[in-house]
Protein backbone atom coordinates (compact mmCIF):
# COMPACT_ATOMS: atom_id res chain seq x y z
CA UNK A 1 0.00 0.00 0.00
CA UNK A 2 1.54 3.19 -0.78
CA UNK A 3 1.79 5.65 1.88
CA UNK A 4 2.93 9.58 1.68
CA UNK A 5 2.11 11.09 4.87
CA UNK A 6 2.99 15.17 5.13
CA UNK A 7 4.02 16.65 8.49
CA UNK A 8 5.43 19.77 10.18
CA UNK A 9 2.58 22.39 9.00
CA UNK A 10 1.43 25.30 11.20
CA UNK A 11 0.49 28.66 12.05
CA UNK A 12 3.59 30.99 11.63
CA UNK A 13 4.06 34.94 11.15
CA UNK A 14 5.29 36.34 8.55
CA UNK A 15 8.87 36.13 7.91
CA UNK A 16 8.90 33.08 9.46
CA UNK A 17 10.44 29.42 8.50
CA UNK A 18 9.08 25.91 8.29
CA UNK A 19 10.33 22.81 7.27
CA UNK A 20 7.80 20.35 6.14
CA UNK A 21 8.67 16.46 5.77
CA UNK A 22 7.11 13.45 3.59
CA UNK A 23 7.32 10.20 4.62
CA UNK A 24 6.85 7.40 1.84
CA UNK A 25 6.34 3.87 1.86
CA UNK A 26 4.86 0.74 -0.20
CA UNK A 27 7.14 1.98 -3.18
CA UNK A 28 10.68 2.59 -4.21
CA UNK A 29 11.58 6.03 -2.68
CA UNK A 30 14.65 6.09 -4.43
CA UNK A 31 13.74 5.64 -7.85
CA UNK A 32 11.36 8.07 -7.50
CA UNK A 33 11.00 12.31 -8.39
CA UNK A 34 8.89 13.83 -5.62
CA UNK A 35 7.16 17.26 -5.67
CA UNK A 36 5.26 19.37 -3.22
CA UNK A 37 2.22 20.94 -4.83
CA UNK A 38 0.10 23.26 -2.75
CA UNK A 39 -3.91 24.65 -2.58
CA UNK A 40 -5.29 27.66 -1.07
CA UNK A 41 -9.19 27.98 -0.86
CA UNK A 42 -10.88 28.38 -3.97
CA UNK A 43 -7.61 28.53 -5.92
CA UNK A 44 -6.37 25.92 -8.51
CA UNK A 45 -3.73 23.28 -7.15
CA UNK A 46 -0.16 24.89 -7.51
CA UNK A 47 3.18 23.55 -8.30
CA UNK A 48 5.68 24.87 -5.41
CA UNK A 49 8.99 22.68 -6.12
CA UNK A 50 10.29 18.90 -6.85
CA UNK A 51 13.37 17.40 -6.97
CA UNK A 52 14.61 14.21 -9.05
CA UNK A 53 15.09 10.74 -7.97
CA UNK A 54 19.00 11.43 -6.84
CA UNK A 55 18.49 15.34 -5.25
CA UNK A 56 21.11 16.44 -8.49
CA UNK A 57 18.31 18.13 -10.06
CA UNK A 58 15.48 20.64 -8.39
CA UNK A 59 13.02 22.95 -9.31
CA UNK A 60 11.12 25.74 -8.32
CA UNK A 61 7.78 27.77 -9.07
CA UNK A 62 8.73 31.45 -9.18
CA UNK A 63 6.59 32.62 -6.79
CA UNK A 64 9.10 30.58 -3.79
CA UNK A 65 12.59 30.52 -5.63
CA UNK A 66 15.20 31.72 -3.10
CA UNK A 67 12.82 31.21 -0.32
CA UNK A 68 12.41 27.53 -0.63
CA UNK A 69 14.65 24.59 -0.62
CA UNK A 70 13.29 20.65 -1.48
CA UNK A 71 15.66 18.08 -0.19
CA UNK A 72 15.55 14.12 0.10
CA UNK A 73 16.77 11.63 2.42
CA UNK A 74 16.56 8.34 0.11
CA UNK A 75 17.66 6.54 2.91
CA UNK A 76 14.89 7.82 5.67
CA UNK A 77 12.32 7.53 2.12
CA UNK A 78 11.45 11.06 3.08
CA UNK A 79 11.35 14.63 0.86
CA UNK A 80 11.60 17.87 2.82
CA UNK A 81 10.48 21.20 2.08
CA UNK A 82 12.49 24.41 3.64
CA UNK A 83 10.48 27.25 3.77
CA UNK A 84 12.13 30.48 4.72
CA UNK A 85 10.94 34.00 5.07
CA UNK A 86 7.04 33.15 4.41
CA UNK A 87 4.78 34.85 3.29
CA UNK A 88 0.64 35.28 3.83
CA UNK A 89 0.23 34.36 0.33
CA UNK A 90 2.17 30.92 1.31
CA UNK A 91 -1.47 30.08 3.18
CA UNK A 92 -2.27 26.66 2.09
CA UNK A 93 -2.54 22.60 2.03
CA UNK A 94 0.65 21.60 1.17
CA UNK A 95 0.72 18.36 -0.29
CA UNK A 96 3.61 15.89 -1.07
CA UNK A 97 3.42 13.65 -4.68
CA UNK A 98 5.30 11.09 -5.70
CA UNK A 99 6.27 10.15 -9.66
CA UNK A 100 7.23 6.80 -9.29
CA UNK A 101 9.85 7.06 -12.01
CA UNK A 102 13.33 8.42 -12.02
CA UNK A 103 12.60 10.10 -15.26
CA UNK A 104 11.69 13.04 -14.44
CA UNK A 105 12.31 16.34 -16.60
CA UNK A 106 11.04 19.17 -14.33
CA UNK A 107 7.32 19.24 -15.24
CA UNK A 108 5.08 21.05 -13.27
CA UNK A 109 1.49 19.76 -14.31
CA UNK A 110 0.38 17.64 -11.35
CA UNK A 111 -1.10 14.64 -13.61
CA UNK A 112 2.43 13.54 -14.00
CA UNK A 113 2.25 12.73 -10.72
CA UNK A 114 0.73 9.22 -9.44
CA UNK A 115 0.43 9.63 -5.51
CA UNK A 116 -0.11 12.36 -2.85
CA UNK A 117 -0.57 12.86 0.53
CA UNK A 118 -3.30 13.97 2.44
CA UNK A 119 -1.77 17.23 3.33
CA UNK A 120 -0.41 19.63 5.77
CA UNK A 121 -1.75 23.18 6.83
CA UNK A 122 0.31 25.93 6.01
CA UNK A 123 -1.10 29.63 7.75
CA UNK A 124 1.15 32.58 7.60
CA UNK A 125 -0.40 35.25 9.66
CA UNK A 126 0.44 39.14 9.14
């Protein structure tokens, strides 16, 4: 059964930092890109960042670049996401996906993705 399970979400000010973690399981973790898409309230699902099966290659939406950093631990099966000097627009579910296939070119269209988690709560408060 595959598992990705999101933690570390919260109520922070602006300015703040959070680091939020994905645990996988029932898969290869290693073989694997893994992205963190996000979803405010009545706003589309949005790509925030991903990184490739070995953590050489990572990418960014625009809107976080320099402000947040995606990492993996292949042997923990866990992706992190760093995120530095928030912002109130930051407010939302953040949700880990997994590809399930090291070939993985940077796309940012969250149908190329085959799993997610159920989410954490991001609120950045003024």
């Amino acid at each position: 059964q595959v598992r990705l399970v999101e933690s570390g979400g919260g109520l922070v000010q602006a300015g703040d930092s959070l680091r939020l973690s994905c645990a996988a399981s029932g898969r290869t973790f290693f073989d694997s890109a893994m992205g963190w898409f996000r979803q405010a309230p009545g706003k589309e699902r949005e790509f925030v960042a991903a990184i490739n099966w070995s953590g050489g290659n990572t990418y960014y939406a625009d809107s976080v670049k320099g402000r947040f950093t995606i990492s993996r631990d292949n042997a923990k099966n866990t992706v992190y996401l760093q995120m530095n000097s928030l912002k109130i627009e930051d407010t939302a579910v953040y949700c880990c996906a997994a590809r399930w296939n090291r070939y993985y070119t940077g796309s940012q269209n969250p149908a190329d993705f085959a799993s997610w988690g159920q989410g954490t709560q991001v609120t950045v408060s003024s």
